[in-house]
N, C-alpha and C. Protein backbone atom coordinates (compact mmCIF):
# COMPACT_ATOMS: atom_id res chain seq x y z
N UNK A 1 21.54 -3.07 -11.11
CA UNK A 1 21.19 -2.11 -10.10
C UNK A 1 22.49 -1.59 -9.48
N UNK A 2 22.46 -0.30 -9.30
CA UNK A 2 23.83 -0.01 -8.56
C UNK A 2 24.42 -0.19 -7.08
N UNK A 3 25.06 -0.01 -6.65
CA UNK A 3 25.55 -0.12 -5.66
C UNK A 3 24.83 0.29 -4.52
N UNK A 4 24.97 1.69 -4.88
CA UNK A 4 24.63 2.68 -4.26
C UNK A 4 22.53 2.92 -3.65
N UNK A 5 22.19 2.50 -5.25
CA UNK A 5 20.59 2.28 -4.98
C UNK A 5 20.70 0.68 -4.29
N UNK A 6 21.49 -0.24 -4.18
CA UNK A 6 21.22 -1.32 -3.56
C UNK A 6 21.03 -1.13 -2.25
N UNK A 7 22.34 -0.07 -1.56
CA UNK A 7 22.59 0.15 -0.12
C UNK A 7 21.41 1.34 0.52
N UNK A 8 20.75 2.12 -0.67
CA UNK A 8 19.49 3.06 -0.54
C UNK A 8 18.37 2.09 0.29
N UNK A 9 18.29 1.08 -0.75
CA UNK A 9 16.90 0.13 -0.66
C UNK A 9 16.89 -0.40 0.59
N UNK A 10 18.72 -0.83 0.96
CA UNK A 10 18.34 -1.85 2.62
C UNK A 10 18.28 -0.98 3.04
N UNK A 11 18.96 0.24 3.31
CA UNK A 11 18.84 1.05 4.60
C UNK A 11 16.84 1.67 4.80
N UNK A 12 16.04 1.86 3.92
CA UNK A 12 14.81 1.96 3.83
C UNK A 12 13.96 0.99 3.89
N UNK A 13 14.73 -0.02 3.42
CA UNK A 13 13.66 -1.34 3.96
C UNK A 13 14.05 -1.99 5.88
N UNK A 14 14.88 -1.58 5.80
CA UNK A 14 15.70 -1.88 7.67
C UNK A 14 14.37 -0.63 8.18
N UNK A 15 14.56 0.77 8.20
CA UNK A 15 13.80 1.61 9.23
C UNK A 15 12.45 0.91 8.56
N UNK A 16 12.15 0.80 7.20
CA UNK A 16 10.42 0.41 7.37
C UNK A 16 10.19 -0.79 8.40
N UNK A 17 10.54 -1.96 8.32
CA UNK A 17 10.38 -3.21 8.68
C UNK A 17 10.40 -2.67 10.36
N UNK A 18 10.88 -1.24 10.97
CA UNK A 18 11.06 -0.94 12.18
C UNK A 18 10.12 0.21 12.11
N UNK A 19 8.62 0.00 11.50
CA UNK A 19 7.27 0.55 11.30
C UNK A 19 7.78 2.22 11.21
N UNK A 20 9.11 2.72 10.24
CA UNK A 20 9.50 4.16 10.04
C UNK A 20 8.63 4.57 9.01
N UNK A 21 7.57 5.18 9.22
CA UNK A 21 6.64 6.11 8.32
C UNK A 21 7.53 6.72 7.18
N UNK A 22 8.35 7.51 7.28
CA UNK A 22 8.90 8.04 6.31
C UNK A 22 9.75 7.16 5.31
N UNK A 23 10.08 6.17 5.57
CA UNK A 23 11.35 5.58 5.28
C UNK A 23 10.21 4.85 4.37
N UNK A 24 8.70 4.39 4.86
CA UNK A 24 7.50 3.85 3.71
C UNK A 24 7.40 4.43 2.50
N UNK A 25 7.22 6.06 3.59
CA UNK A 25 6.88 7.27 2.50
C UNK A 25 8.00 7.29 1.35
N UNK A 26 9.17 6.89 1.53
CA UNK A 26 10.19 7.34 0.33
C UNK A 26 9.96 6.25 -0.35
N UNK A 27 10.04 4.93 0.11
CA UNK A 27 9.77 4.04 -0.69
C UNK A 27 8.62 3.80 -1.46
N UNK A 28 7.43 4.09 -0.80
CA UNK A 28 6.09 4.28 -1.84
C UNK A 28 6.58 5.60 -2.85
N UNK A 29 7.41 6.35 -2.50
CA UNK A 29 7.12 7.36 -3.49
C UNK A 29 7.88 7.45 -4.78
N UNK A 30 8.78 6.32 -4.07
CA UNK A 30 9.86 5.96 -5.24
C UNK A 30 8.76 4.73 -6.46
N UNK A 31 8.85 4.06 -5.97
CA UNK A 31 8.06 3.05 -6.69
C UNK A 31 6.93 3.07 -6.64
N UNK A 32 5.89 3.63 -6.52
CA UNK A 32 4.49 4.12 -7.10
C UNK A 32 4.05 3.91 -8.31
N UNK A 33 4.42 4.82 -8.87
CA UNK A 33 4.57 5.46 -10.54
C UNK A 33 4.54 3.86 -10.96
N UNK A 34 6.11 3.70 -11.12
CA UNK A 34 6.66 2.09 -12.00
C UNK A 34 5.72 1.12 -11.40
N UNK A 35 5.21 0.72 -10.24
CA UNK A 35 4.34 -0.09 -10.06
C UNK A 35 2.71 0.50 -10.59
N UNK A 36 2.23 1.55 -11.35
CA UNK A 36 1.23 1.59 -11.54
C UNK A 36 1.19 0.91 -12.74
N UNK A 37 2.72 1.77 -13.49
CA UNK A 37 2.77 1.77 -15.24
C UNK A 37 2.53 -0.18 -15.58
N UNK A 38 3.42 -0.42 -14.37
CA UNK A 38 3.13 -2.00 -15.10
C UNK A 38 1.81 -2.74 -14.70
N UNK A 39 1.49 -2.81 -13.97
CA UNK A 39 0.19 -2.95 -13.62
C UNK A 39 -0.68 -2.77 -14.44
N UNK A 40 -0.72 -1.40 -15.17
CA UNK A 40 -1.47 -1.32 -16.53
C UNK A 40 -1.49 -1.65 -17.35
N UNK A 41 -0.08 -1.71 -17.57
CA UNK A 41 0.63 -2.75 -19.22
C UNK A 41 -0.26 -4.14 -19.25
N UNK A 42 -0.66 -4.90 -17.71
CA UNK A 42 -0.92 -6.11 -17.91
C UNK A 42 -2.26 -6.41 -17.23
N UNK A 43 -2.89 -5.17 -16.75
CA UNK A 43 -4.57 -5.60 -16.94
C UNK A 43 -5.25 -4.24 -17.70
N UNK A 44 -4.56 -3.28 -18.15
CA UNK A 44 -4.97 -2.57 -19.24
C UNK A 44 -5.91 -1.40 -18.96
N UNK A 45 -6.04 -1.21 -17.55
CA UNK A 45 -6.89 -0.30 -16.64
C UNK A 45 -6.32 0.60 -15.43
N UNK A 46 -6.28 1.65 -15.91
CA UNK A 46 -5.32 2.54 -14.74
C UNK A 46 -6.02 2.42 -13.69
N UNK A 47 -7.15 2.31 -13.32
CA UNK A 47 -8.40 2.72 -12.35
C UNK A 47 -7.65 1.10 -11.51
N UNK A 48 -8.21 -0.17 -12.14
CA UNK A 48 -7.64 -1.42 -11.46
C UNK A 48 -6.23 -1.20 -11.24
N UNK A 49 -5.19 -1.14 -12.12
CA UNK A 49 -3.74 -0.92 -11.60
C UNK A 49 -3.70 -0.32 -10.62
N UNK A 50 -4.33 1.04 -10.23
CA UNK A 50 -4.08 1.89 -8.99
C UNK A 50 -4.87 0.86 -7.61
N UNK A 51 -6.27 0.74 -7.64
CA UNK A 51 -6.47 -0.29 -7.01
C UNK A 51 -5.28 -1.78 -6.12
N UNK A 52 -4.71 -2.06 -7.20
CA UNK A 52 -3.83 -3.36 -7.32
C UNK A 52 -2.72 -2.85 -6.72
N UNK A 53 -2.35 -1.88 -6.87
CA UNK A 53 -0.88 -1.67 -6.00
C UNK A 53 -1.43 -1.00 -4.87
N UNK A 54 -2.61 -0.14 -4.66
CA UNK A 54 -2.55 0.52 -3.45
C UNK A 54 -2.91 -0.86 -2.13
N UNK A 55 -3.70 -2.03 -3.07
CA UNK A 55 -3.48 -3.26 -1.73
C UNK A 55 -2.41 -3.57 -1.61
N UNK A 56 -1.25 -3.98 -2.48
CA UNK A 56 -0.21 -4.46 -2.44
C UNK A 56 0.62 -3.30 -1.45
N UNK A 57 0.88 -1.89 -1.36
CA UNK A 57 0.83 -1.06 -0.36
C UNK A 57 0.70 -1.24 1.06
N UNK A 58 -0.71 -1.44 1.00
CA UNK A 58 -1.55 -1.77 2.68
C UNK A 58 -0.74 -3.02 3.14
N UNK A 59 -0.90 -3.96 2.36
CA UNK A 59 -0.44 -5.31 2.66
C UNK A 59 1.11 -5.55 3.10
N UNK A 60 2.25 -4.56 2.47
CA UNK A 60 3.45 -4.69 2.49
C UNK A 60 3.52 -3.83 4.21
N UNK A 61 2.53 -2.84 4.30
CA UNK A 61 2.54 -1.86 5.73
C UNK A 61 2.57 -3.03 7.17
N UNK A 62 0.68 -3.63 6.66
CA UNK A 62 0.70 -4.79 7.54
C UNK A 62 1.11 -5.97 7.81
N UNK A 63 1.88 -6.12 7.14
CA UNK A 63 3.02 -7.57 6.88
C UNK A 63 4.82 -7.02 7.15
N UNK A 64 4.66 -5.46 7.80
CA UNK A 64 6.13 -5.23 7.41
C UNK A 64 7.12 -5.98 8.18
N UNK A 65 6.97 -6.24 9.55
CA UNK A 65 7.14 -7.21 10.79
C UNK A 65 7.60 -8.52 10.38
N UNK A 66 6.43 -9.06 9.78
CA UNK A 66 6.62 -10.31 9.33
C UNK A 66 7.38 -10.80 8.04
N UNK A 67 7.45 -10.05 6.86
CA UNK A 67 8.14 -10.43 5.40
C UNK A 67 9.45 -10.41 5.37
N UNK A 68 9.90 -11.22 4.95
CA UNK A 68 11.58 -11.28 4.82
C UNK A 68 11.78 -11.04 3.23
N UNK A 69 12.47 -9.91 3.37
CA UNK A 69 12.27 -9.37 1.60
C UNK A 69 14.03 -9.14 1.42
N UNK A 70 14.71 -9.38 0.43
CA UNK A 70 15.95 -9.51 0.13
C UNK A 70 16.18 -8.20 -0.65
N UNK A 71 15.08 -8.46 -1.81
CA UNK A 71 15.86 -7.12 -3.39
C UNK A 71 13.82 -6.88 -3.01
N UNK A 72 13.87 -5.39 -2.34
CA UNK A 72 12.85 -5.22 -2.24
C UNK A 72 12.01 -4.62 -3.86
N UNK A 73 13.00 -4.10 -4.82
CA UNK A 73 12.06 -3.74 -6.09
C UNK A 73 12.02 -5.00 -6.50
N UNK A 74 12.70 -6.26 -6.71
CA UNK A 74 12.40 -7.41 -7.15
C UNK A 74 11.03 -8.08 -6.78
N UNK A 75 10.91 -7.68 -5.27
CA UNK A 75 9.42 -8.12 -4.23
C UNK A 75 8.42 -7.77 -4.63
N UNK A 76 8.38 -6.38 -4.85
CA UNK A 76 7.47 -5.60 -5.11
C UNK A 76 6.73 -5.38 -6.92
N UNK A 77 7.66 -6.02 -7.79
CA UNK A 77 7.05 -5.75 -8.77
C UNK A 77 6.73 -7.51 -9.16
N UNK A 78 7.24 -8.49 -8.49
CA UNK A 78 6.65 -9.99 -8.68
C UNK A 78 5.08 -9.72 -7.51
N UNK A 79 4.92 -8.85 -6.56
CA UNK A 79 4.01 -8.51 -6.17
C UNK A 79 3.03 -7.75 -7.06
N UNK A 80 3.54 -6.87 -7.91
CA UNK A 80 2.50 -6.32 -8.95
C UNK A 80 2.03 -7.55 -9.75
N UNK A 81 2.87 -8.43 -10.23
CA UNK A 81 2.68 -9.81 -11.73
C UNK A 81 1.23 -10.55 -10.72
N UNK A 82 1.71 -10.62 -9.64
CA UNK A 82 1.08 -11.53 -9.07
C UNK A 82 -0.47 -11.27 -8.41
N UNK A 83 -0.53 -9.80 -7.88
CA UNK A 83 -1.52 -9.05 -8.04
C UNK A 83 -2.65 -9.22 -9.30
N UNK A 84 -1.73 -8.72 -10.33
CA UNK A 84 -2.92 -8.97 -11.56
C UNK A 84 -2.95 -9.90 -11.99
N UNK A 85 -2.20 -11.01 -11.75
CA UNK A 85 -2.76 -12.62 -11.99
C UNK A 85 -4.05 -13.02 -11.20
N UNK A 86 -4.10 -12.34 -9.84
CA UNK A 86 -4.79 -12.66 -8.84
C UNK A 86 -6.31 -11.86 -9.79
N UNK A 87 -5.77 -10.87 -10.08
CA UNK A 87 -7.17 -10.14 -10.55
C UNK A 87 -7.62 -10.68 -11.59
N UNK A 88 -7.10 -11.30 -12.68
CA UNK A 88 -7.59 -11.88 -14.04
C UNK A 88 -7.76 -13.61 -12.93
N UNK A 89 -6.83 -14.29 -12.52
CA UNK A 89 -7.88 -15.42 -11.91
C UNK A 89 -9.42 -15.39 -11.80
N UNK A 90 -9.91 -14.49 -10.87
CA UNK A 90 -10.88 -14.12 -10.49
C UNK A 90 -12.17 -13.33 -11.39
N UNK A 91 -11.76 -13.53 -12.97
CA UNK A 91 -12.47 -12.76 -13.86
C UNK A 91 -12.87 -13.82 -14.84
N UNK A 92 -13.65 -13.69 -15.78
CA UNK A 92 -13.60 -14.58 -16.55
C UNK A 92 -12.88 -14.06 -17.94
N UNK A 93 -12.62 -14.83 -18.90
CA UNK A 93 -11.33 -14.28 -19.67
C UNK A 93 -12.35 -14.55 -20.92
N UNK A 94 -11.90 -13.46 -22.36
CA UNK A 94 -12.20 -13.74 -23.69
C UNK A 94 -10.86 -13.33 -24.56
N UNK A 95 -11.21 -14.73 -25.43
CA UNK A 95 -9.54 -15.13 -26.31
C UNK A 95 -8.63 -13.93 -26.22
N UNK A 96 -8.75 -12.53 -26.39
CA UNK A 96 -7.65 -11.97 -26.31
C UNK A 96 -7.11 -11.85 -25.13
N UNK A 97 -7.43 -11.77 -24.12
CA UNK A 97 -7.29 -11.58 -22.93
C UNK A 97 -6.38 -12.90 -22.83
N UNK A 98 -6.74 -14.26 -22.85
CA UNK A 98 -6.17 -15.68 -22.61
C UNK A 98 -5.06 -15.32 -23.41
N UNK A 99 -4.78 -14.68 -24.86
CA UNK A 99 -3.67 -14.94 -25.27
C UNK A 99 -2.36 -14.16 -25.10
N UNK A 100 -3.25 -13.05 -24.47
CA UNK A 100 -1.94 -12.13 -23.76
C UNK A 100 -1.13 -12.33 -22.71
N UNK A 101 -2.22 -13.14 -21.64
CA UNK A 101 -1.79 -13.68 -20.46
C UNK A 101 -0.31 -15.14 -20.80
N UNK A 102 -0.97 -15.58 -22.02
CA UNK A 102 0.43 -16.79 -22.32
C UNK A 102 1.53 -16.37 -22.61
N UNK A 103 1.15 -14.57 -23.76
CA UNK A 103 2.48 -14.53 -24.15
C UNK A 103 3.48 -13.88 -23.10
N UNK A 104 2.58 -13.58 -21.61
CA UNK A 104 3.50 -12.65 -20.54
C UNK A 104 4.73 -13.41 -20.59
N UNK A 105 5.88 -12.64 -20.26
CA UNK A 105 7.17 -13.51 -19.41
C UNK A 105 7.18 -12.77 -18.08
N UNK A 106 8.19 -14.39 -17.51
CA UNK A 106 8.16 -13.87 -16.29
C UNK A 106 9.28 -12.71 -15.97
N UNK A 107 9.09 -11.78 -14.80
CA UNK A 107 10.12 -10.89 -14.58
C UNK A 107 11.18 -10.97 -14.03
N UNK A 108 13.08 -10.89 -14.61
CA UNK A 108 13.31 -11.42 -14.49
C UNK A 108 14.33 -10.30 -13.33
N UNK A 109 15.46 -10.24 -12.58
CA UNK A 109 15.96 -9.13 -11.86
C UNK A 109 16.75 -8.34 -12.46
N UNK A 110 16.96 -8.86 -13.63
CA UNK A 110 17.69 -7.90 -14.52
C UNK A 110 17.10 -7.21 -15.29
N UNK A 111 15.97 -7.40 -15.41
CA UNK A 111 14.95 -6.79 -16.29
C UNK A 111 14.81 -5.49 -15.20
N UNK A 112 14.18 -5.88 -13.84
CA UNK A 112 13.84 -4.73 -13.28
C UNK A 112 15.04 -3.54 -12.88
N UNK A 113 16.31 -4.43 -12.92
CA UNK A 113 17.50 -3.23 -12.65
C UNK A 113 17.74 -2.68 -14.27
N UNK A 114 17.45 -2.65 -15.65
CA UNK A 114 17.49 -1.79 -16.74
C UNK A 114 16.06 -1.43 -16.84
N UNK A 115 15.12 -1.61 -16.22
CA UNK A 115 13.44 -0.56 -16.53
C UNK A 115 13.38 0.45 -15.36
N UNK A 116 13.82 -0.34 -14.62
CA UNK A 116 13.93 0.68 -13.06
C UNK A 116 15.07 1.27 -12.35
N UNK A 117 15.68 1.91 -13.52
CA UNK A 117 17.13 2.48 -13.08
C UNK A 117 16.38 3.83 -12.21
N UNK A 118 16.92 3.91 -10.79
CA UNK A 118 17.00 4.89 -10.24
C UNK A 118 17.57 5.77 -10.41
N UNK A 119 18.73 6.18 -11.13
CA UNK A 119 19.57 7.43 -11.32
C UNK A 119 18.71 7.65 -13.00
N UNK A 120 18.66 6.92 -13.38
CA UNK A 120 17.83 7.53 -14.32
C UNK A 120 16.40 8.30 -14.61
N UNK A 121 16.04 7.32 -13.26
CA UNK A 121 14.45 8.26 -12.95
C UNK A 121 14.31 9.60 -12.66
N UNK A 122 15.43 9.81 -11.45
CA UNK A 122 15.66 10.72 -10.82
C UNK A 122 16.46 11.73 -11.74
N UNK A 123 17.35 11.31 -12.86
CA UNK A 123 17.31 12.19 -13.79
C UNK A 123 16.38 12.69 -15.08
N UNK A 124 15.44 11.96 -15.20
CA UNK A 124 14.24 12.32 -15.97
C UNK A 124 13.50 13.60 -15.12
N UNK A 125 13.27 12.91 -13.59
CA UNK A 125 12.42 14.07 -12.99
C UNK A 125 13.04 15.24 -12.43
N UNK A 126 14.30 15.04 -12.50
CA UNK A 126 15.28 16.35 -12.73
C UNK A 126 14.56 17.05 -14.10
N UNK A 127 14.99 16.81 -15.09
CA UNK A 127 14.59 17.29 -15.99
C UNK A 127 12.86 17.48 -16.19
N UNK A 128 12.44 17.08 -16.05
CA UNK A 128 10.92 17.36 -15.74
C UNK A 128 10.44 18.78 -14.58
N UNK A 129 11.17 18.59 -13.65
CA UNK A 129 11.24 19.76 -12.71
C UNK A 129 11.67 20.82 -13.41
N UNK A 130 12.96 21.20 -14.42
CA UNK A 130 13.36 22.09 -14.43
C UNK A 130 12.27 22.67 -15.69
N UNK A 131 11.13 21.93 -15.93
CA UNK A 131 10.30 22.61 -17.00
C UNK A 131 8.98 23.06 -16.41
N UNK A 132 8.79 23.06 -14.82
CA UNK A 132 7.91 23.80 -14.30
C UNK A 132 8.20 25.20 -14.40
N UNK A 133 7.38 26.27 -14.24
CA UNK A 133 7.50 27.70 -14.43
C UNK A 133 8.65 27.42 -12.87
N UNK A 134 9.10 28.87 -12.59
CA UNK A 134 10.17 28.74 -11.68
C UNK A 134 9.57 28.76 -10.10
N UNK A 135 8.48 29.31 -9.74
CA UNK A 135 7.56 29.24 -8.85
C UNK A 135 6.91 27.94 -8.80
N UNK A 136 6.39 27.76 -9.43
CA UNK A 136 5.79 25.80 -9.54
C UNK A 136 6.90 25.06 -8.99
N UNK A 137 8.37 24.92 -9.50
CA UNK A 137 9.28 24.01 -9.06
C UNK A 137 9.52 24.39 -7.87
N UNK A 138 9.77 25.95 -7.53
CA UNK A 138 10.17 26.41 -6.04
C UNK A 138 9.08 26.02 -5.22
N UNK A 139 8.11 25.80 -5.36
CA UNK A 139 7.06 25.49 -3.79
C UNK A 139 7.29 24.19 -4.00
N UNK A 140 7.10 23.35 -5.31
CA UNK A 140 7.39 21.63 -5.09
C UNK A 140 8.70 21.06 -4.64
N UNK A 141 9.60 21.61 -4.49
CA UNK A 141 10.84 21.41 -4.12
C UNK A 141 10.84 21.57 -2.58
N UNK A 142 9.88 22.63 -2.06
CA UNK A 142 10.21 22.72 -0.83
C UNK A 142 9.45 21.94 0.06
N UNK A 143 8.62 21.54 -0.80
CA UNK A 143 7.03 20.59 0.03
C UNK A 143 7.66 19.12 -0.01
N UNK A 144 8.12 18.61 -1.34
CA UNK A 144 8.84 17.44 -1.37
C UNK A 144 10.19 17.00 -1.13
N UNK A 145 10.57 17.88 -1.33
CA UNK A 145 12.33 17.30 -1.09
C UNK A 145 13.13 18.19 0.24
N UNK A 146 12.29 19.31 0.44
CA UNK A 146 12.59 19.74 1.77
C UNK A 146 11.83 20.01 2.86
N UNK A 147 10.54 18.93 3.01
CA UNK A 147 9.77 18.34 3.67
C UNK A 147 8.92 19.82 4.38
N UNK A 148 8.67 21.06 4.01
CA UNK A 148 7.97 22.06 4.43
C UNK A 148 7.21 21.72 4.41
N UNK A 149 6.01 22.41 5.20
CA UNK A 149 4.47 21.59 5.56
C UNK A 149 3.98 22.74 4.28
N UNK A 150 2.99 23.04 3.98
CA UNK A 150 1.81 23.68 3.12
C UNK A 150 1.78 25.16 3.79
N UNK A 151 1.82 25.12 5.14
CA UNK A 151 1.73 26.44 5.75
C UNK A 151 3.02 27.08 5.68
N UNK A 152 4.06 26.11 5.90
CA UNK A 152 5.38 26.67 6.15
C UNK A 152 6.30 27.28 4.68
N UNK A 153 5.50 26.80 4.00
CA UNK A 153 5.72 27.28 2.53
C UNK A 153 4.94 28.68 2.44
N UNK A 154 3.49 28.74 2.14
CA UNK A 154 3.08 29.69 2.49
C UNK A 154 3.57 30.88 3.06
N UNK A 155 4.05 30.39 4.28
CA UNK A 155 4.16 32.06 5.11
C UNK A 155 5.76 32.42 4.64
N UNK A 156 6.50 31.33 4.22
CA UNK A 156 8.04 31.64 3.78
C UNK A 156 7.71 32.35 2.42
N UNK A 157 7.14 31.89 1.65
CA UNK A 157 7.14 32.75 0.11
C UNK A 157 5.35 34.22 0.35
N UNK A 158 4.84 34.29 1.14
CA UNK A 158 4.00 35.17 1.29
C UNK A 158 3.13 34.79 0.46
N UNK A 159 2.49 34.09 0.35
CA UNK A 159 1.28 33.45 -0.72
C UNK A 159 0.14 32.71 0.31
N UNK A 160 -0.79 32.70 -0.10
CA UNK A 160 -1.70 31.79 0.62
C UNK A 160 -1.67 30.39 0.23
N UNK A 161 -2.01 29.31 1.51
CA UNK A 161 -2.39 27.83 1.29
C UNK A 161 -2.53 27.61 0.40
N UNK A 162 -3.75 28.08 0.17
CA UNK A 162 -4.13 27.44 -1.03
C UNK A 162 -3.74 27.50 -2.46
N UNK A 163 -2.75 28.21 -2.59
CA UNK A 163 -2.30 28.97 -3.57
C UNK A 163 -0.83 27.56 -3.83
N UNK A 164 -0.59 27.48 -2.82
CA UNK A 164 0.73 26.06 -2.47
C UNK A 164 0.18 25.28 -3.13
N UNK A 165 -1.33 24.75 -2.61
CA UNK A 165 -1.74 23.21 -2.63
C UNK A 165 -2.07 23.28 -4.36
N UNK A 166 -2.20 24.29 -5.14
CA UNK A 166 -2.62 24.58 -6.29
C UNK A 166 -1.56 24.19 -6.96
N UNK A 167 -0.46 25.06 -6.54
CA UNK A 167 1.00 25.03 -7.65
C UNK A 167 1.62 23.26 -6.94
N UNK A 168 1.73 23.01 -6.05
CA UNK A 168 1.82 21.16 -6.16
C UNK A 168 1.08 20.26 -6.89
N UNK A 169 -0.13 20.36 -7.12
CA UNK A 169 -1.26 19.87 -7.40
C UNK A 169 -0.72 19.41 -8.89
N UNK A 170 -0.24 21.29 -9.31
CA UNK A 170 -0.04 21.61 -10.92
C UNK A 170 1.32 20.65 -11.47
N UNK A 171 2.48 20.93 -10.32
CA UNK A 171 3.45 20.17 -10.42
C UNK A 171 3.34 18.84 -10.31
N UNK A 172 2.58 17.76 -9.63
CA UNK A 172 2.52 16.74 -9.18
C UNK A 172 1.93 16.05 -10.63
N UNK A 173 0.53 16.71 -10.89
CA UNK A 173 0.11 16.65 -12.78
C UNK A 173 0.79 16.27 -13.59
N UNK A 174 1.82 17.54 -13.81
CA UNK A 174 2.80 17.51 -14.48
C UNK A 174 4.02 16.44 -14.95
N UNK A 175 4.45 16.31 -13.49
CA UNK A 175 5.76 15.16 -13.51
C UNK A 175 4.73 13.49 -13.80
N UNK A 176 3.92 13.08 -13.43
CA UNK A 176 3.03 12.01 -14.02
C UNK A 176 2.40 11.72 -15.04
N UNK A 177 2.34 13.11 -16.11
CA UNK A 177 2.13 13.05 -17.08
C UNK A 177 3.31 13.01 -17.86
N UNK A 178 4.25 13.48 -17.57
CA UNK A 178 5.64 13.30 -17.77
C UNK A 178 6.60 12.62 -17.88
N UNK A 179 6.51 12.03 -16.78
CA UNK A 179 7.20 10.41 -16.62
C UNK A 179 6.55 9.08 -17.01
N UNK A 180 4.99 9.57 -16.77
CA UNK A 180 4.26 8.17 -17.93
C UNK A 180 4.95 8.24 -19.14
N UNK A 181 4.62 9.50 -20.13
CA UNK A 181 4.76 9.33 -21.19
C UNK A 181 6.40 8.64 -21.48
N UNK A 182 7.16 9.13 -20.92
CA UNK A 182 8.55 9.20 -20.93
C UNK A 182 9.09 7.22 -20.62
N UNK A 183 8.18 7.05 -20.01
CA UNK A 183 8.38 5.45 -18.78
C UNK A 183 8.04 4.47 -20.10
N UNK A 184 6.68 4.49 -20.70
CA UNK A 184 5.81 3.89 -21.46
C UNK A 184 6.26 3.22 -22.90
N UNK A 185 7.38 3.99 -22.89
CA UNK A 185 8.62 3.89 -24.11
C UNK A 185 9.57 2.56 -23.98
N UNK A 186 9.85 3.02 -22.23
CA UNK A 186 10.93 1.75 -21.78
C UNK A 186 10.25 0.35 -21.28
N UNK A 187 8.75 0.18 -21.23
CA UNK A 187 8.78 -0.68 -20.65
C UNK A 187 7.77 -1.37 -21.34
N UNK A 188 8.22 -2.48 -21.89
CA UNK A 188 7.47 -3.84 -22.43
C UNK A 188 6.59 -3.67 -22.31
């Protein structure tokens, strides 16, 4: 992991743990995605994976006070393993299922700093952005990375609402279909 994403992570895990909404928001938005993809890899259901991290979510919100978390992507994705252990506990299992669960390994921190390179993500979805039409990237750029509300986009480019929430919608599609496919390659 680099330096640089190391000193990212405390400074966002310091304002969350000091109940900073946004500082959640970057961090859920960073690790979302990678916590769905694996989640799926290991109960095999996008519908449950999304389920499984959006508690693990709630839980990290209402526990932020209380958790003492060191390498928060390390936390968070032994929180995904442990999640869907919790969910297959609670199920009853047939042989393939039992034999996948033996051959899991555990995750190790080096594993998650070469699957979860941040400069690499962020250069995939660089590149993913620059293959929206040029209007698609220009309203998602300004909604996400330069925090414009839906209206304030709107009345700056002369388009209607709904016309925003459409071309995000389209972009948002896009980069998730994008970065799955792209992610699904790198990760066990």
């Amino acid at each position: 992991m680099s330096l640089e994403k190391v000193q990212t992570n405390k400074l966002l895990l310091r304002a969350f743990k000091e109940s900073n909404k946004k500082a959640f928001r970057k961090l859920f938005e960073i690790y979302w995605e990678p916590m769905i993809v694996k989640a799926k890899i290991i109960v095999g259901d996008e519908s449950v994976a999304k389920d499984l991290v959006q508690d693990i979510w709630i839980k990290l919100w209402q526990k932020r006070e209380e958790i003492e978390i060191k390498n928060f992507e390390a936390y968070i994705f032994k929180a995904v393993q442990n999640g869907c252990f919790k969910y297959y506990r609670n199920r009853k299992f047939d042989s393939v299922q039992l034999e996948i669960i033996e051959k899991l390994q555990p995750i190790t921190e080096s594993d998650i700093s070469r699957q979860y390179d941040l400069e690499a993500t962020q250069s995939l979805i660089g590149h993913s952005l620059n293959e929206l039409p040029q209007r698609c990237k220009e309203i998602f750029e300004l909604s996400r990375f330069e925090d414009y509300s839906n209206d304030e986009i709107a009345s700056k480019l002369g388009i209607s609402k709904r016309s925003v929430e459409n071309q995000i919608s389209l972009a948002i599609k896009y980069l998730r279909h994008s970065l799955a496919t792209i992610l699904i390659f790198f990760i066990p």
